[in-house]
N, C-alpha and C. Protein backbone atom coordinates (compact mmCIF):
# COMPACT_ATOMS: atom_id res chain seq x y z
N UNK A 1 -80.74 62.12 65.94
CA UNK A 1 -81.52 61.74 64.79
C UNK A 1 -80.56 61.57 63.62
N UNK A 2 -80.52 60.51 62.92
CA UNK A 2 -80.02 60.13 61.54
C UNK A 2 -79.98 61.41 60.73
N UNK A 3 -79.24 61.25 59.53
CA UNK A 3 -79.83 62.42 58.53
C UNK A 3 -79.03 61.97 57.46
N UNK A 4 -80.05 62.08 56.83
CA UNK A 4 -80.05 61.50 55.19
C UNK A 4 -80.58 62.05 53.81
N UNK A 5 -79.37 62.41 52.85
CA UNK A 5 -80.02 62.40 51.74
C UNK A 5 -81.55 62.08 51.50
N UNK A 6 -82.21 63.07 50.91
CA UNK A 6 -83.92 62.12 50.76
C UNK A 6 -83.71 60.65 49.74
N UNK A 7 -82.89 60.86 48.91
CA UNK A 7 -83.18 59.70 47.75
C UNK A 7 -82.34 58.63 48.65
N UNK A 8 -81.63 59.02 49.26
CA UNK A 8 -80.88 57.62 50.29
C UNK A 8 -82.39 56.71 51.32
N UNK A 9 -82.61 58.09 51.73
CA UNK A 9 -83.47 57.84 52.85
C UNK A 9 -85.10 56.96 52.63
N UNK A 10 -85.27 57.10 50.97
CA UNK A 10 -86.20 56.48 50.13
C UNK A 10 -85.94 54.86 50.23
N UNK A 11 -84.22 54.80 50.01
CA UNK A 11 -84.05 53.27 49.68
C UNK A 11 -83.84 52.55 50.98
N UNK A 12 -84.08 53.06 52.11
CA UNK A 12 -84.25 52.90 53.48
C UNK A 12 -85.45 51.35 53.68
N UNK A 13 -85.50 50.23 54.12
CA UNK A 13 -86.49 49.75 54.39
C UNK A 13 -87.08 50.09 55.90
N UNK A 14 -88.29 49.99 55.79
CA UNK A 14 -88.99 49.96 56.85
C UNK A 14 -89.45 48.77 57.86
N UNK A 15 -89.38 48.66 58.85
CA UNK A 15 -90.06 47.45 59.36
C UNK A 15 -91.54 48.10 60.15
N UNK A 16 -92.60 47.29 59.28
CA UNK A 16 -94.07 47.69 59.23
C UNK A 16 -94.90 46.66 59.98
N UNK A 17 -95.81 46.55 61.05
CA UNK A 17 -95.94 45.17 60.83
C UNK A 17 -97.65 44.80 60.47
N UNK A 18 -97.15 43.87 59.98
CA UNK A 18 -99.06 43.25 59.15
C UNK A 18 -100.06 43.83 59.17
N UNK A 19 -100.29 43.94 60.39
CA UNK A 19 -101.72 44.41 61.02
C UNK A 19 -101.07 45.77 61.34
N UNK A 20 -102.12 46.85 60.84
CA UNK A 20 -102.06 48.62 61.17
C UNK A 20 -101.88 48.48 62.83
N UNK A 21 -101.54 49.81 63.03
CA UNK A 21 -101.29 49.87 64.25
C UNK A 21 -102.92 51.18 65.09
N UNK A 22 -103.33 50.30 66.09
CA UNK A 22 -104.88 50.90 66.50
C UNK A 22 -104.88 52.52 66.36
N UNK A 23 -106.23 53.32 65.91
CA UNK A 23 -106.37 54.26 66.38
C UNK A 23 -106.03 54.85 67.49
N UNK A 24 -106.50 53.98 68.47
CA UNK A 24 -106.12 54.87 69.89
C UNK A 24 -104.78 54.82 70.06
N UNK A 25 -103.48 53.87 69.71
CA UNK A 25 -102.56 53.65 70.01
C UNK A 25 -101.86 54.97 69.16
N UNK A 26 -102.42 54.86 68.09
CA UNK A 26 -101.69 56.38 67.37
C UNK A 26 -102.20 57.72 67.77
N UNK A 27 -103.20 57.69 68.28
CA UNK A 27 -103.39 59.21 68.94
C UNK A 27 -102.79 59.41 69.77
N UNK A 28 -102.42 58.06 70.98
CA UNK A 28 -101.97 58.20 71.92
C UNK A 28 -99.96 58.73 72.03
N UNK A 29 -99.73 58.36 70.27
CA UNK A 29 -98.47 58.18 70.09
C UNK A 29 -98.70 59.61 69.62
N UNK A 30 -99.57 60.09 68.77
CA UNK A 30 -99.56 61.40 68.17
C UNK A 30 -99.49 62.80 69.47
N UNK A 31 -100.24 62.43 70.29
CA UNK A 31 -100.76 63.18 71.48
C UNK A 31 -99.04 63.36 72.44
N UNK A 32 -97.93 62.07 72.79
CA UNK A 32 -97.14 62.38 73.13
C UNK A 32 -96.17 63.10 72.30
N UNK A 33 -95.94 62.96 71.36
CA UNK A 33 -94.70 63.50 70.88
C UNK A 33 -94.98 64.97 70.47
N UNK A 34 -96.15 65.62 70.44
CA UNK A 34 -96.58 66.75 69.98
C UNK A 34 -96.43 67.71 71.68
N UNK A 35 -96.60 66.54 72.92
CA UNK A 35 -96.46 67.19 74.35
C UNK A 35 -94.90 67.21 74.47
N UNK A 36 -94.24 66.65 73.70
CA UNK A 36 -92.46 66.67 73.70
C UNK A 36 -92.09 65.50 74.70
N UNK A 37 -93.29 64.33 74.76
CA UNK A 37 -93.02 63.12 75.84
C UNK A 37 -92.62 62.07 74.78
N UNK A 38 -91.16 62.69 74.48
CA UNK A 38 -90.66 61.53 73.51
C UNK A 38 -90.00 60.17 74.34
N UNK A 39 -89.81 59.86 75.31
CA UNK A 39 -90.20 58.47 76.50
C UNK A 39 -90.88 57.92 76.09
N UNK A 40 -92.34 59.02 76.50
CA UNK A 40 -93.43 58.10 76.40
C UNK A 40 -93.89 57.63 74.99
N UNK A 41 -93.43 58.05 73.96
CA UNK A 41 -93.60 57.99 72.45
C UNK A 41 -93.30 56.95 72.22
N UNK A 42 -91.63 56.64 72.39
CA UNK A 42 -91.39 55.70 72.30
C UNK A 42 -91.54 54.18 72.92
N UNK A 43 -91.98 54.52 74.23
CA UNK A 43 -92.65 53.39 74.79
C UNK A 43 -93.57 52.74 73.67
N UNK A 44 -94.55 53.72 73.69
CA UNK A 44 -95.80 53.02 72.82
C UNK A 44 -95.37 52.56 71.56
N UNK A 45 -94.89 53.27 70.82
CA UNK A 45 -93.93 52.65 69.46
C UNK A 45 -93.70 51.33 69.58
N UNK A 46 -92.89 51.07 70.57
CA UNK A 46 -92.09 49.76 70.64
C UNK A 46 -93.20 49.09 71.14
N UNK A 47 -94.55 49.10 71.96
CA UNK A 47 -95.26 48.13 72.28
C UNK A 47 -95.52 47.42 70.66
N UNK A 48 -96.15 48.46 70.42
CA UNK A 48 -97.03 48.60 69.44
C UNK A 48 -96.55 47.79 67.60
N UNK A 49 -95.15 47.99 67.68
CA UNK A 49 -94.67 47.56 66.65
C UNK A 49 -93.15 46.41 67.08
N UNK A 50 -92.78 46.32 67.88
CA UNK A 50 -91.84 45.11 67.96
C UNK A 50 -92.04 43.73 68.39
N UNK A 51 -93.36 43.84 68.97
CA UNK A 51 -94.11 42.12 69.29
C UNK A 51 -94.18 41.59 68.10
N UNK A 52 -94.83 42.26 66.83
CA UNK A 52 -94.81 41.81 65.57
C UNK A 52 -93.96 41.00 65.04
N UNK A 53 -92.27 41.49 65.06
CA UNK A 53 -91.38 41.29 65.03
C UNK A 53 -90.65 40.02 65.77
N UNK A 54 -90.59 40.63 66.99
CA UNK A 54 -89.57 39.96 68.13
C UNK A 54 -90.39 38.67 68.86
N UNK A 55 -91.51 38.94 68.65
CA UNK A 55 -92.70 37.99 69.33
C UNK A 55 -92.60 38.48 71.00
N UNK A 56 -92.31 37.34 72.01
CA UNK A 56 -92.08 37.00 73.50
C UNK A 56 -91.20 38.12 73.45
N UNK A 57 -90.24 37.72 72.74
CA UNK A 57 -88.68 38.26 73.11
C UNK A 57 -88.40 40.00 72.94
N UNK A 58 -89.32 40.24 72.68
CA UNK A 58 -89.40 41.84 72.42
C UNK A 58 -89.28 42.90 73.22
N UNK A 59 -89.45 42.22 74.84
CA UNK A 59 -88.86 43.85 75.89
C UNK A 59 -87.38 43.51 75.43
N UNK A 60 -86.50 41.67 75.76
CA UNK A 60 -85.16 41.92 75.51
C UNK A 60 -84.66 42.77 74.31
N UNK A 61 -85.29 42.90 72.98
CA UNK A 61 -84.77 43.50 72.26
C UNK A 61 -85.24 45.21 72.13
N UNK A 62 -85.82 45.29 72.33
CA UNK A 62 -86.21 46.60 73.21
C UNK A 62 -84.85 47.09 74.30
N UNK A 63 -84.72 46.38 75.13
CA UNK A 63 -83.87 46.64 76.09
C UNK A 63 -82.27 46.86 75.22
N UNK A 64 -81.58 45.98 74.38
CA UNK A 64 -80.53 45.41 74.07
C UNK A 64 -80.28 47.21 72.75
N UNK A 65 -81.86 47.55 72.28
CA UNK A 65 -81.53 48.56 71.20
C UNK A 65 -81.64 50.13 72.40
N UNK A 66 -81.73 49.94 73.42
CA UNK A 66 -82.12 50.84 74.35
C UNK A 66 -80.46 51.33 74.60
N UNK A 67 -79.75 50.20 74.85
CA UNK A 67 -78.47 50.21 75.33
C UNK A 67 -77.66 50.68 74.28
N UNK A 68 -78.09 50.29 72.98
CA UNK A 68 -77.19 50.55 72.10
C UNK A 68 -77.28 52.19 71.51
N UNK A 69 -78.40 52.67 71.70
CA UNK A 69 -78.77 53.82 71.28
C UNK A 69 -78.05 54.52 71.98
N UNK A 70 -78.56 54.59 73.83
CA UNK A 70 -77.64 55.14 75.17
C UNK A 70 -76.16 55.53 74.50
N UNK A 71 -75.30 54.17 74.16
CA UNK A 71 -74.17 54.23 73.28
C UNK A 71 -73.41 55.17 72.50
N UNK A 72 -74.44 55.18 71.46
CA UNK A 72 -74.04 55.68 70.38
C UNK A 72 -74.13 57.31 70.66
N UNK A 73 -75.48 57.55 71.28
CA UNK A 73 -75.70 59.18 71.80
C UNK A 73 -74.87 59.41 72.99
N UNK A 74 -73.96 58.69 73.81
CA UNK A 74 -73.13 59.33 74.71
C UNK A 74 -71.88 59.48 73.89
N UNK A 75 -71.69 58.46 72.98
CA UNK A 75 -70.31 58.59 72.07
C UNK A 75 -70.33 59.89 71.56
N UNK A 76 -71.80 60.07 70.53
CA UNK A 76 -72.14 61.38 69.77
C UNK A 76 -71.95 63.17 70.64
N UNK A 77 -72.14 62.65 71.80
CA UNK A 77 -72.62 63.83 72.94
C UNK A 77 -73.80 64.16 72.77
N UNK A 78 -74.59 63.41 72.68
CA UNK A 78 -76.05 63.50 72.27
C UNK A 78 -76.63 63.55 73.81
N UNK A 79 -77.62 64.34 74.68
CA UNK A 79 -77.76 63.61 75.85
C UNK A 79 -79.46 63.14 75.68
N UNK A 80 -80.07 62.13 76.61
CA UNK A 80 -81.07 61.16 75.82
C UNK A 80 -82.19 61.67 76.95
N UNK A 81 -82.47 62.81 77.61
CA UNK A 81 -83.36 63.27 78.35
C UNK A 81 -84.24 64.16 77.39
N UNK A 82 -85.54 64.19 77.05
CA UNK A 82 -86.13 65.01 76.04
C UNK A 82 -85.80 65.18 74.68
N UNK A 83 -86.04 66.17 73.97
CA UNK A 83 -85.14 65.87 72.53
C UNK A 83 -83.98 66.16 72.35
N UNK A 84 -83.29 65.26 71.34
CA UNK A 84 -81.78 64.99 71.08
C UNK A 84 -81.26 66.23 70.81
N UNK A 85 -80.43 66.29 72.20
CA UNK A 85 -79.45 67.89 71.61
C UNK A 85 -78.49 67.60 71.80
N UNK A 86 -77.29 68.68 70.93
CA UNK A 86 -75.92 68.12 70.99
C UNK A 86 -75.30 69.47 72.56
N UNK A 87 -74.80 68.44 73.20
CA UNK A 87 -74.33 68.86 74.38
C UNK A 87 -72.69 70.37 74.37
């Protein structure tokens, strides 16, 4: 996980998209990450908010930020099974 100054972390943009994201889709997102099924969290996340974005092309970029994350948390010693701990 990032970590940031709050007043940094303020001037942070967000990518939101147009249309709210469904009730059920957020319970369903609320319901995993509170069971510690941060996988499955993020699955729904990315359904839910990168079509907006990416349109079609959105598992590839899904996939392409999947790899890059993998990356950065094996560089970090981060390992990417459950929540981010330092190894």
């Amino acid at each position: 996980m990032l970590k940031f100054e709050l007043k940094d972390a303020r001037r942070l943009p967000l990518l939101l998209p147009t249309t709210p994201i469904s009730l059920g889709v957020f319970t369903r997102l609320d319901a995993a990450l509170r069971d510690g099924a941060i996988g499955v969290a993020m699955d729904l996340a990315d359904e839910a908010i990168l079509p907006h974005f990416f349109g079609s092309q959105w598992l590839q970029v899904q996939s392409e930020m999947r790899e890059e994350l993998a990356f950065l948390r094996a560089r970090r010693g981060i390992r990417t099974g459950g929540v981010m701990q330092r190894t």
